[in-house]
Protein backbone atom coordinates (compact mmCIF):
# COMPACT_ATOMS: atom_id res chain seq x y z
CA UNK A 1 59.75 10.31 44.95
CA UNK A 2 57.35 10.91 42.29
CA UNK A 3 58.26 8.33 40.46
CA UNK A 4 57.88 5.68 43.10
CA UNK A 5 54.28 7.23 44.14
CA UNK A 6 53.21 7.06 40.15
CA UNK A 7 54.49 3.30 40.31
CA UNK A 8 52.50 2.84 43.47
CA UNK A 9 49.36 4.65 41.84
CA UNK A 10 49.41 2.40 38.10
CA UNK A 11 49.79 -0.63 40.51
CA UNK A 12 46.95 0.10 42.53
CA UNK A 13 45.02 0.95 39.15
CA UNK A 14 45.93 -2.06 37.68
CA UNK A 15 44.65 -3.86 40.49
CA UNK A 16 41.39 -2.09 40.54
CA UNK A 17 40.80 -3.08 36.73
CA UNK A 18 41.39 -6.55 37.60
CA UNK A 19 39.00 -6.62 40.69
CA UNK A 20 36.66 -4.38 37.80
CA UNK A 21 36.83 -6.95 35.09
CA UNK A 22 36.34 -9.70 37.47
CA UNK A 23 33.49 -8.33 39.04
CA UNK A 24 31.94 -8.16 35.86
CA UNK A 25 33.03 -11.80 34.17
CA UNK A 26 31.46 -13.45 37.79
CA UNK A 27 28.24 -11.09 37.82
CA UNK A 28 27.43 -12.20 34.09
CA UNK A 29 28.60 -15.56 35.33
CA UNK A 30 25.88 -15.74 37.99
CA UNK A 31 22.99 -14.05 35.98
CA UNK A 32 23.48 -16.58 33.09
CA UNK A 33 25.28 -19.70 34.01
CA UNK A 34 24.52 -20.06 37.50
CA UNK A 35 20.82 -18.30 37.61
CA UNK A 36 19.48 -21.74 36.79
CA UNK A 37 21.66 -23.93 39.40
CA UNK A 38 20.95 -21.72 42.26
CA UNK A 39 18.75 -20.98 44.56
CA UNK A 40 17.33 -17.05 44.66
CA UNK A 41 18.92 -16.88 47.88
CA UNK A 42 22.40 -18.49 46.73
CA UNK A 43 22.42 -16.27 43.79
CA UNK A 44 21.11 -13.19 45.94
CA UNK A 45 24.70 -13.88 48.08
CA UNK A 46 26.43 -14.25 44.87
CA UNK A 47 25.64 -11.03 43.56
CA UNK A 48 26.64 -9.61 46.99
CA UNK A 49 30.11 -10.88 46.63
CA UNK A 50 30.61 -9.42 43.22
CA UNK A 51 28.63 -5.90 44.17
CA UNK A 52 31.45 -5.92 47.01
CA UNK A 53 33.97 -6.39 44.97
CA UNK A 54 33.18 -3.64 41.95
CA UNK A 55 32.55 -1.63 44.87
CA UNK A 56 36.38 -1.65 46.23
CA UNK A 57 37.68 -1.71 42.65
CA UNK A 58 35.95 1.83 41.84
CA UNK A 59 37.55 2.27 45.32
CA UNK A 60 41.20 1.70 44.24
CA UNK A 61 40.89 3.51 41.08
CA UNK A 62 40.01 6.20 43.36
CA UNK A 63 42.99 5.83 45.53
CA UNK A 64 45.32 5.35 42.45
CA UNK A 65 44.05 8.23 40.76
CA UNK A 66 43.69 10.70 44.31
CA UNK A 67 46.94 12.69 45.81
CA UNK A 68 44.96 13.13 48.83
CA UNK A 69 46.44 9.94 50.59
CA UNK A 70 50.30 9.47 51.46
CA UNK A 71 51.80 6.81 49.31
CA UNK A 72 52.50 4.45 53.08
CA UNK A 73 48.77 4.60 53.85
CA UNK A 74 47.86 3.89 49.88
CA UNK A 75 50.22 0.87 50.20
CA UNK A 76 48.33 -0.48 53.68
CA UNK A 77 44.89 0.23 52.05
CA UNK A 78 46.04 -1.87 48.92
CA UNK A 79 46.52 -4.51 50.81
CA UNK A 80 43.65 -4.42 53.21
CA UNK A 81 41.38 -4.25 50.04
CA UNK A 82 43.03 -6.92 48.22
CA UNK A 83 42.89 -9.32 51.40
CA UNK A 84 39.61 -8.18 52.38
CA UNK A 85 38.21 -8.73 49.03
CA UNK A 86 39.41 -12.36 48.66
CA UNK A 87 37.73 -13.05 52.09
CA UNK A 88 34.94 -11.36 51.79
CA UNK A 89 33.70 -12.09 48.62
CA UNK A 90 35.85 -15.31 47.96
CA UNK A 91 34.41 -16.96 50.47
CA UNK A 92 30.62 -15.57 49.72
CA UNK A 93 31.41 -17.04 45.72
CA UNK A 94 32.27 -20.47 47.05
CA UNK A 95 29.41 -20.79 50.30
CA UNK A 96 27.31 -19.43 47.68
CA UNK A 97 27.68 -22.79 44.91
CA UNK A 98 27.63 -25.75 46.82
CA UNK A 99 25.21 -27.14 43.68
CA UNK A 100 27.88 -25.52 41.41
CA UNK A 101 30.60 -26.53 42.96
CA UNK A 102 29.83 -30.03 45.04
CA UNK A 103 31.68 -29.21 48.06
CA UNK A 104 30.25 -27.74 51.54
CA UNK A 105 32.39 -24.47 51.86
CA UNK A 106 30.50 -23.99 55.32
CA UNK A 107 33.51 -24.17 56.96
CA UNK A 108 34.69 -20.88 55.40
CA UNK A 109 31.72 -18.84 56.40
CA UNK A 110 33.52 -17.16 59.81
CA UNK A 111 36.01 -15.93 56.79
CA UNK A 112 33.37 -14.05 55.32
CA UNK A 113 32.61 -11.63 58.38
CA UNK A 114 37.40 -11.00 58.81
CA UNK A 115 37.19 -9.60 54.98
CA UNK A 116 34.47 -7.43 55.33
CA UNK A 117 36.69 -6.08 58.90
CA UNK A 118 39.60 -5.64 56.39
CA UNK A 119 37.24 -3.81 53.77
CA UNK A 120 36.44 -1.73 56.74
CA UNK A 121 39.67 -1.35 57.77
CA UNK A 122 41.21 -0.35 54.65
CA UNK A 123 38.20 2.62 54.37
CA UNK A 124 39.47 3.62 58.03
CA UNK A 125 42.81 4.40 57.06
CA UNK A 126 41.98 6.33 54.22
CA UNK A 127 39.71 8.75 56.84
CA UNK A 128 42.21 9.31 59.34
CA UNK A 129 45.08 9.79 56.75
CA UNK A 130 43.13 12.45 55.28
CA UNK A 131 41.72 13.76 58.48
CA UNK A 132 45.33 13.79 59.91
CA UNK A 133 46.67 16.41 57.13
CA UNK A 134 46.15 20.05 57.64
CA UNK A 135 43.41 21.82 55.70
């Protein structure tokens, strides 16, 4: 059992230093290459999407690091984030760079609003698995 929860735990890590690295690659991205192609308000919703997504990498590497959470509920949370976090911020990258990019993502912006519901999601579970356990 503990082997299959420390396999579920360096997954879950490994994802959160690829969401990390990322993160940082498209943030640099934006404040070098894009900073003159934007708009302050395009760029403004690019740096969003990346501040979302550091944000649920540091929250991975929590849950991969944490025995606080039962390995089903770690497994449902990976998901949510990883889902949520290609919606949410994928979607705010490419309505974001229409200059950039030369196509009218407008189409994905009802996306945006179901990943940031998963992101929510995904922190949901990991209250009520913890607030389920016994003290």
């Amino acid at each position: 059992m503990s082997d299959i929860l420390s396999q579920m735990n360096r997954k879950i890590i490994l994802f959160a230093a690829v969401l990390g690295i990322l993160a940082i690659i498209l943030g640099a991205f934006g404040a070098h290459a894009l900073k003159s192609q934007l708009t302050e308000n395009q760029l403004t919703t690019f740096e969003t999407g990346v501040r979302y997504q550091m944000y649920h990498a540091i929250f991975l590497l929590f849950l991969g690091t944490t025995s606080l959470v039962t390995e089903k509920s770690k497994k449902i949370i990976l998901s949510l984030v990883l889902v949520g976090v290609l919606l949410f911020s994928g979607s705010i990258f490419l309505l974001a760079t229409p200059a950039v990019t030369s196509v009218d993502f407008g189409f994905l912006g009802p996306v945006t609003p179901i990943g940031g519901l998963l992101l929510i999601v995904a922190w949901g579970v990991l209250f009520f698995d913890i607030y389920k356990q016994k003290a």
